[in-house]
C-alpha atoms as a PDB file:
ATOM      1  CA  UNK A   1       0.000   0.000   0.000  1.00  0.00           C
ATOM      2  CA  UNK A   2       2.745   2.202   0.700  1.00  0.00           C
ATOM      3  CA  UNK A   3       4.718   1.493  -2.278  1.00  0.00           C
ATOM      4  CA  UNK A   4       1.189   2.522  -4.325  1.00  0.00           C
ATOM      5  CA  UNK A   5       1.092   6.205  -2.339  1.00  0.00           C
ATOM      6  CA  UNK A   6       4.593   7.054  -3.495  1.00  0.00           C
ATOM      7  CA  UNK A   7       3.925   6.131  -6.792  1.00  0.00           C
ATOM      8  CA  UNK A   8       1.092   8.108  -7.450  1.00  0.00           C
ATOM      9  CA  UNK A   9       2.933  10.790  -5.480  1.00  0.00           C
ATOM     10  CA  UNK A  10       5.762  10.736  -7.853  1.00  0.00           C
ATOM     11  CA  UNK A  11       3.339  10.797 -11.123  1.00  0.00           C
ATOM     12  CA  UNK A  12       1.426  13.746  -9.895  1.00  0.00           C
ATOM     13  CA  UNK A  13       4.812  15.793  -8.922  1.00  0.00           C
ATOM     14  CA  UNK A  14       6.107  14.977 -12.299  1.00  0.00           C
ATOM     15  CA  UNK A  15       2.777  16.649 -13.937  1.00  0.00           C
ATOM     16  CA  UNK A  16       3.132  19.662 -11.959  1.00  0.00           C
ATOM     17  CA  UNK A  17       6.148  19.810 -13.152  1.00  0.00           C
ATOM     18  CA  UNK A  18       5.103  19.484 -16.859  1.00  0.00           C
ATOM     19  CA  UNK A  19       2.453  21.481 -16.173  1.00  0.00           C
ATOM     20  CA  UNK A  20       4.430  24.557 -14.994  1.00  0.00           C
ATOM     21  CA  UNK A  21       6.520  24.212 -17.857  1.00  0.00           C
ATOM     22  CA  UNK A  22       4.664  25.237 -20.728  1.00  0.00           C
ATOM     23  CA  UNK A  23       5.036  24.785 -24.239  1.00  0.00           C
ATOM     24  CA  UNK A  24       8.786  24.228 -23.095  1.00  0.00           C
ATOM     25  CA  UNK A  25       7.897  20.688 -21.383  1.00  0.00           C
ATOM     26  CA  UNK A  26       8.090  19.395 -24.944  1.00  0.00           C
ATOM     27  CA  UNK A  27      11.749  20.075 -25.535  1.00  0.00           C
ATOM     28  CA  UNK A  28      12.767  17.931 -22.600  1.00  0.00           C
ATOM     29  CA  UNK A  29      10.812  14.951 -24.323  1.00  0.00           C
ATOM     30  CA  UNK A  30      12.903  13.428 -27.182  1.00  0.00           C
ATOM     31  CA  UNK A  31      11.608  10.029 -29.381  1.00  0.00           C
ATOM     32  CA  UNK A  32      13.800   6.986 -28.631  1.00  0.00           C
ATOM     33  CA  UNK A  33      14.147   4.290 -30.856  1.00  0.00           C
ATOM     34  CA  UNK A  34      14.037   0.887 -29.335  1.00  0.00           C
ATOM     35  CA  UNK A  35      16.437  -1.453 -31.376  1.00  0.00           C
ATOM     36  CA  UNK A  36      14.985  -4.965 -32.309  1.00  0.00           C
ATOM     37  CA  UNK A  37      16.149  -7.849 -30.425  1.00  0.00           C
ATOM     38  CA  UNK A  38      18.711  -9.726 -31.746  1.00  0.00           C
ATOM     39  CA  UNK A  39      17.381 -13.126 -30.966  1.00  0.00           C
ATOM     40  CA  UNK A  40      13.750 -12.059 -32.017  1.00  0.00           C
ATOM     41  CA  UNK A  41      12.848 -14.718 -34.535  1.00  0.00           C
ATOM     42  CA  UNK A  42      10.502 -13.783 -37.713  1.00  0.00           C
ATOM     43  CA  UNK A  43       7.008 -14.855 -37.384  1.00  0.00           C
ATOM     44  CA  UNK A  44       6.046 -17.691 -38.752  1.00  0.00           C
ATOM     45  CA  UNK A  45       4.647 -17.922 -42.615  1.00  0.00           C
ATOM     46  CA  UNK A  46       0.859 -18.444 -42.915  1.00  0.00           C
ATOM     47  CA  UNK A  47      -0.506 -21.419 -44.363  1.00  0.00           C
ATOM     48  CA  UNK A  48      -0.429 -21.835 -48.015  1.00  0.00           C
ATOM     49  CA  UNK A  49      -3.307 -20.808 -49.466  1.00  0.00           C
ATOM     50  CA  UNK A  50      -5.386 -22.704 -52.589  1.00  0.00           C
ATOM     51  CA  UNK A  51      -8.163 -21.169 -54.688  1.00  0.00           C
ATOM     52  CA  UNK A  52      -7.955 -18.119 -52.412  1.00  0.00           C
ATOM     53  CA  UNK A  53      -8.484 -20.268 -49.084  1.00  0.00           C
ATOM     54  CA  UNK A  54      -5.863 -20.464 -46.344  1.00  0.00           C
ATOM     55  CA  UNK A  55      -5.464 -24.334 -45.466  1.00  0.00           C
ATOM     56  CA  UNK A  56      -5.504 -25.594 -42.118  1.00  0.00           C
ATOM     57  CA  UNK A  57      -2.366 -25.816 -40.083  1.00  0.00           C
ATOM     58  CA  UNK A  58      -0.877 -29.520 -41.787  1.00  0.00           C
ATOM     59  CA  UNK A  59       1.640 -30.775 -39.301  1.00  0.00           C
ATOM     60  CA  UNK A  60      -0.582 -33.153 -38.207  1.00  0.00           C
ATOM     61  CA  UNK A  61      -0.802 -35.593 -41.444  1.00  0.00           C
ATOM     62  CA  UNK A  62       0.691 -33.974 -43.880  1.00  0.00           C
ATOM     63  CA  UNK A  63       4.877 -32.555 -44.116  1.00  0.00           C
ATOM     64  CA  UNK A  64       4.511 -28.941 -45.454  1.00  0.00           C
ATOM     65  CA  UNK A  65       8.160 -29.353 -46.102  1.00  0.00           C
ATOM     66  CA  UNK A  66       7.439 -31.896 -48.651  1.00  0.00           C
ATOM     67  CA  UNK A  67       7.831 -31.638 -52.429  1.00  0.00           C
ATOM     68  CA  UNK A  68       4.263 -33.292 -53.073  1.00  0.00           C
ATOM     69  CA  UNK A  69       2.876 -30.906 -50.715  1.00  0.00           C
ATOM     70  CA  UNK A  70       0.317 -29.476 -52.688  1.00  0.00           C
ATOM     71  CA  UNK A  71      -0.284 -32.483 -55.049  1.00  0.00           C
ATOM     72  CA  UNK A  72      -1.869 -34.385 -51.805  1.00  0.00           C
ATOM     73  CA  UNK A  73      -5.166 -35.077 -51.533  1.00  0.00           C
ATOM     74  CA  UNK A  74      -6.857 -33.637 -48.431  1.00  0.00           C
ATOM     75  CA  UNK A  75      -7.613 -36.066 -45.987  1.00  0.00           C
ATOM     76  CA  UNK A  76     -11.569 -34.471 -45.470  1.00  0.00           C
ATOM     77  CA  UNK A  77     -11.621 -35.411 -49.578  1.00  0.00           C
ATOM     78  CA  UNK A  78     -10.602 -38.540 -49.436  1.00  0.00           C
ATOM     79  CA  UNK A  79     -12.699 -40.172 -46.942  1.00  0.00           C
ATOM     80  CA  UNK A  80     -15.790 -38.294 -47.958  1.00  0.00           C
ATOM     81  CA  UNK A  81     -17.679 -40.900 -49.405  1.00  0.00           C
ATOM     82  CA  UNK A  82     -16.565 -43.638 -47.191  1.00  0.00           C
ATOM     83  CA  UNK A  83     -19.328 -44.803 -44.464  1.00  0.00           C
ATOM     84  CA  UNK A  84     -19.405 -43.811 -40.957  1.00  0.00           C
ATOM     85  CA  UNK A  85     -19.829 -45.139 -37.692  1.00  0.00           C
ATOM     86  CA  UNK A  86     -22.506 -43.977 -34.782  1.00  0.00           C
ATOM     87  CA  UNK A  87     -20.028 -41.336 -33.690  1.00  0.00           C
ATOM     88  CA  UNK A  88     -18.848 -39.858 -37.173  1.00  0.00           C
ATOM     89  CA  UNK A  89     -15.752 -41.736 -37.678  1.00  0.00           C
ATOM     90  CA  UNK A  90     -14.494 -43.910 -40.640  1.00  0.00           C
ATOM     91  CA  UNK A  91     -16.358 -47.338 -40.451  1.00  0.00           C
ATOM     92  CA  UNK A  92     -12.912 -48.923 -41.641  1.00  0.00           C
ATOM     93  CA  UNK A  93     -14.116 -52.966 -41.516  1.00  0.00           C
ATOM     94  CA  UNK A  94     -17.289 -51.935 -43.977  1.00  0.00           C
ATOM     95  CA  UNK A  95     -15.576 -49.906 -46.040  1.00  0.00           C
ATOM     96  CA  UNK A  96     -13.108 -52.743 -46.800  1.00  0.00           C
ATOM     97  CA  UNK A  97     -16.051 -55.328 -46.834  1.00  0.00           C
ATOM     98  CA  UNK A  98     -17.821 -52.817 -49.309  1.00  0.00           C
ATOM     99  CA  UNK A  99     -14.942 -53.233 -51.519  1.00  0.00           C
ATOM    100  CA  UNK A 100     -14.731 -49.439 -51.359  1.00  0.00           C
ATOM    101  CA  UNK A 101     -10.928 -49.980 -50.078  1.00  0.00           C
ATOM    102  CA  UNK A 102      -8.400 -52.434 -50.534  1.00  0.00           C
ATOM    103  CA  UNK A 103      -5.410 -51.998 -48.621  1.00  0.00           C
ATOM    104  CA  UNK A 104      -2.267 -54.010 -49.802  1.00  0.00           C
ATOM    105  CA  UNK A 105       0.258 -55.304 -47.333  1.00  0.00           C
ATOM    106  CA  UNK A 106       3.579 -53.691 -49.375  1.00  0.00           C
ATOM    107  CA  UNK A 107       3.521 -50.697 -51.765  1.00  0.00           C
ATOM    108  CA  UNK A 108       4.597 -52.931 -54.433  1.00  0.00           C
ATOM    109  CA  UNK A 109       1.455 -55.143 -54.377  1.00  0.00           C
ATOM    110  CA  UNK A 110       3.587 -58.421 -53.703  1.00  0.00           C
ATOM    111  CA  UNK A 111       1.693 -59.334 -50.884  1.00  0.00           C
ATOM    112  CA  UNK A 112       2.991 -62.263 -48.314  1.00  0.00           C
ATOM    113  CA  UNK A 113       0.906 -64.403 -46.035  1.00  0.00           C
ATOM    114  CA  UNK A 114      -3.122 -64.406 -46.167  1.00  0.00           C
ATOM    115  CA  UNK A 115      -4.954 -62.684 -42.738  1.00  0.00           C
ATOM    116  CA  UNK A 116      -4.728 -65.259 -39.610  1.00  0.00           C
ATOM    117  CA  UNK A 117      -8.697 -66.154 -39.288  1.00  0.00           C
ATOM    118  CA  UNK A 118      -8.294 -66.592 -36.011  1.00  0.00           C
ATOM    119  CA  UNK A 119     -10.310 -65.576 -32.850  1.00  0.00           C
ATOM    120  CA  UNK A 120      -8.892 -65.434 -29.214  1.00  0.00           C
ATOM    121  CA  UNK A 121     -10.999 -64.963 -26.085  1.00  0.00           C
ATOM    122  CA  UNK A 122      -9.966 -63.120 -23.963  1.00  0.00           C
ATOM    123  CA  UNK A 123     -11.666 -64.032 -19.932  1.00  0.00           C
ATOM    124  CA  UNK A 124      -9.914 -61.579 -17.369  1.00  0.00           C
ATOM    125  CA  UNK A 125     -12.371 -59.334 -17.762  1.00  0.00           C
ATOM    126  CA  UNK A 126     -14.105 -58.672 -13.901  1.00  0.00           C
ATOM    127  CA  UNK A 127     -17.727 -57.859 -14.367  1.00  0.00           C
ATOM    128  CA  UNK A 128     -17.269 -57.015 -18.592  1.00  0.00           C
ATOM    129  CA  UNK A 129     -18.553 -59.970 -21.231  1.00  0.00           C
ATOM    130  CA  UNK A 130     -15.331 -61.532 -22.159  1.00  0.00           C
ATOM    131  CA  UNK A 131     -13.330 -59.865 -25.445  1.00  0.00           C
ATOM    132  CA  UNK A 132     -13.432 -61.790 -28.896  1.00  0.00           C
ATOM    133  CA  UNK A 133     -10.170 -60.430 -30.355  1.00  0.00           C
ATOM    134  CA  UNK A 134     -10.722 -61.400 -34.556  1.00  0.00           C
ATOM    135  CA  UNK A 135      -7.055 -61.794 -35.583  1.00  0.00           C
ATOM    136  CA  UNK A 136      -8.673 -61.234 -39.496  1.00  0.00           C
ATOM    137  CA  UNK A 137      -9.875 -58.223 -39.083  1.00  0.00           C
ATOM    138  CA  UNK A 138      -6.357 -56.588 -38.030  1.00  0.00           C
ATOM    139  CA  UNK A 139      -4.648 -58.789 -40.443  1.00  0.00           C
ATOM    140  CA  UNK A 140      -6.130 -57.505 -43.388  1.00  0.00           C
ATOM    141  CA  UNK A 141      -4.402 -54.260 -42.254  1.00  0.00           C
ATOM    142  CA  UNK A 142      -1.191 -55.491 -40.583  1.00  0.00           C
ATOM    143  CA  UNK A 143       1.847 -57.537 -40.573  1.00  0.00           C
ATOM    144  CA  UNK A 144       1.942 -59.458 -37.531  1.00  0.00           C
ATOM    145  CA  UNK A 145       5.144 -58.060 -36.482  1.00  0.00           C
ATOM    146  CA  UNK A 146       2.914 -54.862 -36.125  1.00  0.00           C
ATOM    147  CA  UNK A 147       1.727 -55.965 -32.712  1.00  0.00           C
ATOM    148  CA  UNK A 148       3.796 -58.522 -31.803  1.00  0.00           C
ATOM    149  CA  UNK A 149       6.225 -59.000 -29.412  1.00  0.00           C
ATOM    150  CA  UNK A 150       5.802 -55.342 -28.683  1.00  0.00           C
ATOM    151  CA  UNK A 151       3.029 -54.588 -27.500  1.00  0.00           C
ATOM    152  CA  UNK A 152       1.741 -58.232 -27.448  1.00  0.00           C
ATOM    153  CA  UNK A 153       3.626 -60.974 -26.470  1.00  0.00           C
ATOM    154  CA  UNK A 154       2.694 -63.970 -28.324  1.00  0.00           C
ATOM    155  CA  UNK A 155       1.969 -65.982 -25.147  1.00  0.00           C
ATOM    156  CA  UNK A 156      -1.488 -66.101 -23.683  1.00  0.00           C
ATOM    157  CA  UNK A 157      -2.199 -63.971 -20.441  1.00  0.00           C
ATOM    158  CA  UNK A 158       1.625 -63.297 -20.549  1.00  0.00           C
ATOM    159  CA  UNK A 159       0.552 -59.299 -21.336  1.00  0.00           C
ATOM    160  CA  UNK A 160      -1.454 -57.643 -18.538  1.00  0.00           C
ATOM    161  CA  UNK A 161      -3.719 -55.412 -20.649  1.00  0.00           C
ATOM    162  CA  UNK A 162      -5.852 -53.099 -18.394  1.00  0.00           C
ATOM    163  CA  UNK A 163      -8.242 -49.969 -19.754  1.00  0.00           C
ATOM    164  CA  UNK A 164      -6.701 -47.116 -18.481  1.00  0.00           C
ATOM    165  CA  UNK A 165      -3.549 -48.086 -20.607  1.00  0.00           C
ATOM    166  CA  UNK A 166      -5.423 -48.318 -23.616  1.00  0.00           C
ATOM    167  CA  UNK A 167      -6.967 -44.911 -22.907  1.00  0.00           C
ATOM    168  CA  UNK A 168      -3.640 -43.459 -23.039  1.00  0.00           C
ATOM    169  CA  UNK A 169      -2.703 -44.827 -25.854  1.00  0.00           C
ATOM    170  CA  UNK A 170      -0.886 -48.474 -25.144  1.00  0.00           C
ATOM    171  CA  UNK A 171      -1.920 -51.693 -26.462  1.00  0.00           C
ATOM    172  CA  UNK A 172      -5.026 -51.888 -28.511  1.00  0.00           C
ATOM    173  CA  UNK A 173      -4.825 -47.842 -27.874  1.00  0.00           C
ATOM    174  CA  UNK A 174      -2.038 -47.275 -30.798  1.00  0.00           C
ATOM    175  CA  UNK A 175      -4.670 -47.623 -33.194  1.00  0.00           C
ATOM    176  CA  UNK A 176      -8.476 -47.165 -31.401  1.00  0.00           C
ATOM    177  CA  UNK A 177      -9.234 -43.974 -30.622  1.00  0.00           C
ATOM    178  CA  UNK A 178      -6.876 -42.729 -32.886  1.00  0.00           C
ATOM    179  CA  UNK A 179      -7.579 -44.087 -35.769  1.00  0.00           C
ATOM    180  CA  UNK A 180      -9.925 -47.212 -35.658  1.00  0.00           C
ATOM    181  CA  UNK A 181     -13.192 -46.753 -33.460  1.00  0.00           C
ATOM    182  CA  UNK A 182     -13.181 -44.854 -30.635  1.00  0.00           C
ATOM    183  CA  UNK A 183     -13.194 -47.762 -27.615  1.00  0.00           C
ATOM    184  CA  UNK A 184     -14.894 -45.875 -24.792  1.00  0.00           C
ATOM    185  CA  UNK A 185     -18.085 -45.608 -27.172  1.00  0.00           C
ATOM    186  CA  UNK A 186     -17.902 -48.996 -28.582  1.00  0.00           C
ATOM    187  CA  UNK A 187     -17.270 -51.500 -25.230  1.00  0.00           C
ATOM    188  CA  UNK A 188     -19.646 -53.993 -27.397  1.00  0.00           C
ATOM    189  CA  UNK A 189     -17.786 -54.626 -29.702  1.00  0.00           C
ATOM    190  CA  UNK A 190     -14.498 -55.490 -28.238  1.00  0.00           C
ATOM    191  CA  UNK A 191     -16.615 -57.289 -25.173  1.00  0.00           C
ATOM    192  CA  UNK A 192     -18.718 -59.349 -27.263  1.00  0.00           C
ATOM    193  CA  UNK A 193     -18.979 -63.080 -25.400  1.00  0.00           C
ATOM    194  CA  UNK A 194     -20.871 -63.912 -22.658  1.00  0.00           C
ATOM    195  CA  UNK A 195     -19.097 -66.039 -19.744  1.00  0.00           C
ATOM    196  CA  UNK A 196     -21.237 -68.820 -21.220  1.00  0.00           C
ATOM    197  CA  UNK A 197     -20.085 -68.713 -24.729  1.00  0.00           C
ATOM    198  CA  UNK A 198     -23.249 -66.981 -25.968  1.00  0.00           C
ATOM    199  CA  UNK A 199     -23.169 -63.214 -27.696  1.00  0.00           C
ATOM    200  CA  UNK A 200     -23.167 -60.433 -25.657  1.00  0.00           C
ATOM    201  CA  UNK A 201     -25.838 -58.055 -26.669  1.00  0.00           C
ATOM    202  CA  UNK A 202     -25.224 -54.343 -26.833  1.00  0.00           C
ATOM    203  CA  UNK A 203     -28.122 -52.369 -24.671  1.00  0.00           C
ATOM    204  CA  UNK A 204     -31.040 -51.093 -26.041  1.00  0.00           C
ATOM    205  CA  UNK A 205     -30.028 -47.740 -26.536  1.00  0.00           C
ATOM    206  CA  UNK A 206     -26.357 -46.757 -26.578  1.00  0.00           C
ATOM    207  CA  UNK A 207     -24.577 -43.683 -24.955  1.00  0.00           C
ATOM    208  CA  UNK A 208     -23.209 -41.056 -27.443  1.00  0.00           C
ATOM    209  CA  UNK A 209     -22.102 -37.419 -26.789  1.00  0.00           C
ATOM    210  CA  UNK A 210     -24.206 -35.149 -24.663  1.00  0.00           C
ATOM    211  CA  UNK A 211     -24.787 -33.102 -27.374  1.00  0.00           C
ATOM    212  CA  UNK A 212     -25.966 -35.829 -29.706  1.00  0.00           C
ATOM    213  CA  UNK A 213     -29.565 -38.111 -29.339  1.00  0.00           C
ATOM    214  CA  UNK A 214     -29.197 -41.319 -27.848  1.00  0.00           C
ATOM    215  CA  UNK A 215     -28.361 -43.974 -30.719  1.00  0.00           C
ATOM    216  CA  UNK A 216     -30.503 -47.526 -31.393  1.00  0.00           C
ATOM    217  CA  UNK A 217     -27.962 -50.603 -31.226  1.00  0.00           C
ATOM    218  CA  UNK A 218     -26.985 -52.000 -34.282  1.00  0.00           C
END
């Protein structure tokens, strides 16, 4: 508080002082130049702009730095006629079913082994219907080297797989959420089994967004 007082003590002695001055004050008030900083960096170039419209920022998918970088297609293009799932996102497993994609397993088209059609049920699951994990539906996409021995050892119940890791982004997280379906959304169709063997059946009515109506199972 006292620090304030002589401050504004200060500021009103100094306009007395200008005051009583005159038109001569201004003499005693010169323009200084402040010189730029020698480590001040440039600021950065906008996004490139095409047909007139400034692109969005494209370090996320796309290397700005790259030759090809304005041959690409746009990522919002190229899935635009692809379908979607309840929550907006690429339905990856019927586009490919659809024959609307077919993915190869090299970029030369000499493609090795056939996708493992193999299932394995997972049970340490607490109170959740056990998970059906469908070995061809991930090798259609991916070399099993992909996933295994890191983050999957090939050893049943030799990986401890809990959901919190997969929320941030371990095990089956690499992919879902990120880029296959969102799991949190979906727990149906990861925990698909009953303890008895029979199908697990999605409720009623399924949970979406706040902001969005509740959903029929499908």
């Amino acid at each position: 508080m006292g620090k304030r007082i002589l401050r504004g003590l200060a500021g009103l002695c100094v306009a007395a002082v200008l005051y009583a001055a005159g038109p001569y004050a201004g003499a005693a008030l010169k323009t200084v130049e402040v010189p730029p900083d020698a480590e001040e960096k440039p600021a950065a170039a906008p996004a490139p702009r095409v047909g007139g419209q400034q692109r969005a920022p494209a370090g996320e998918f796309y290397d700005p730095a790259s030759p090809a970088y304005e041959r690409l297609q746009r990522a919002d293009e190229a899935l635009s006629d692809l379908p979607r799932d309840r929550d907006g996102k690429v339905d990856w497993m019927t586009a490919l079913r659809q024959g609307l994609i077919q993915p190869r397993q090299r970029i030369d088209g000499k493609d090795g082994e056939p996708p493992l059609d193999l299932d394995v049920i997972l049970r340490n699951t607490k109170e959740m219907p056990n998970v059906r994990f469908p070995h061809r539906a991930h090798t259609e996409w991916l070399a099993c080297k992909n996933c295994h021995p890191d983050p999957f050892a090939e050893k049943a119940g030799s990986t401890k797989i809990r959901m919190e890791d997969i929320f941030r982004g371990q095990f089956c997280g690499k992919c879902h959420d990120r880029v296959a379906f969102i799991t949190h959304r979906n727990c149906y169709r990861c925990h698909s089994v009953n303890r008895d063997g029979t199908p697990a059946q999605p409720p009623a009515v399924l949970p979406v967004h706040p902001a969005a109506p509740p959903t029929p199972a499908h």
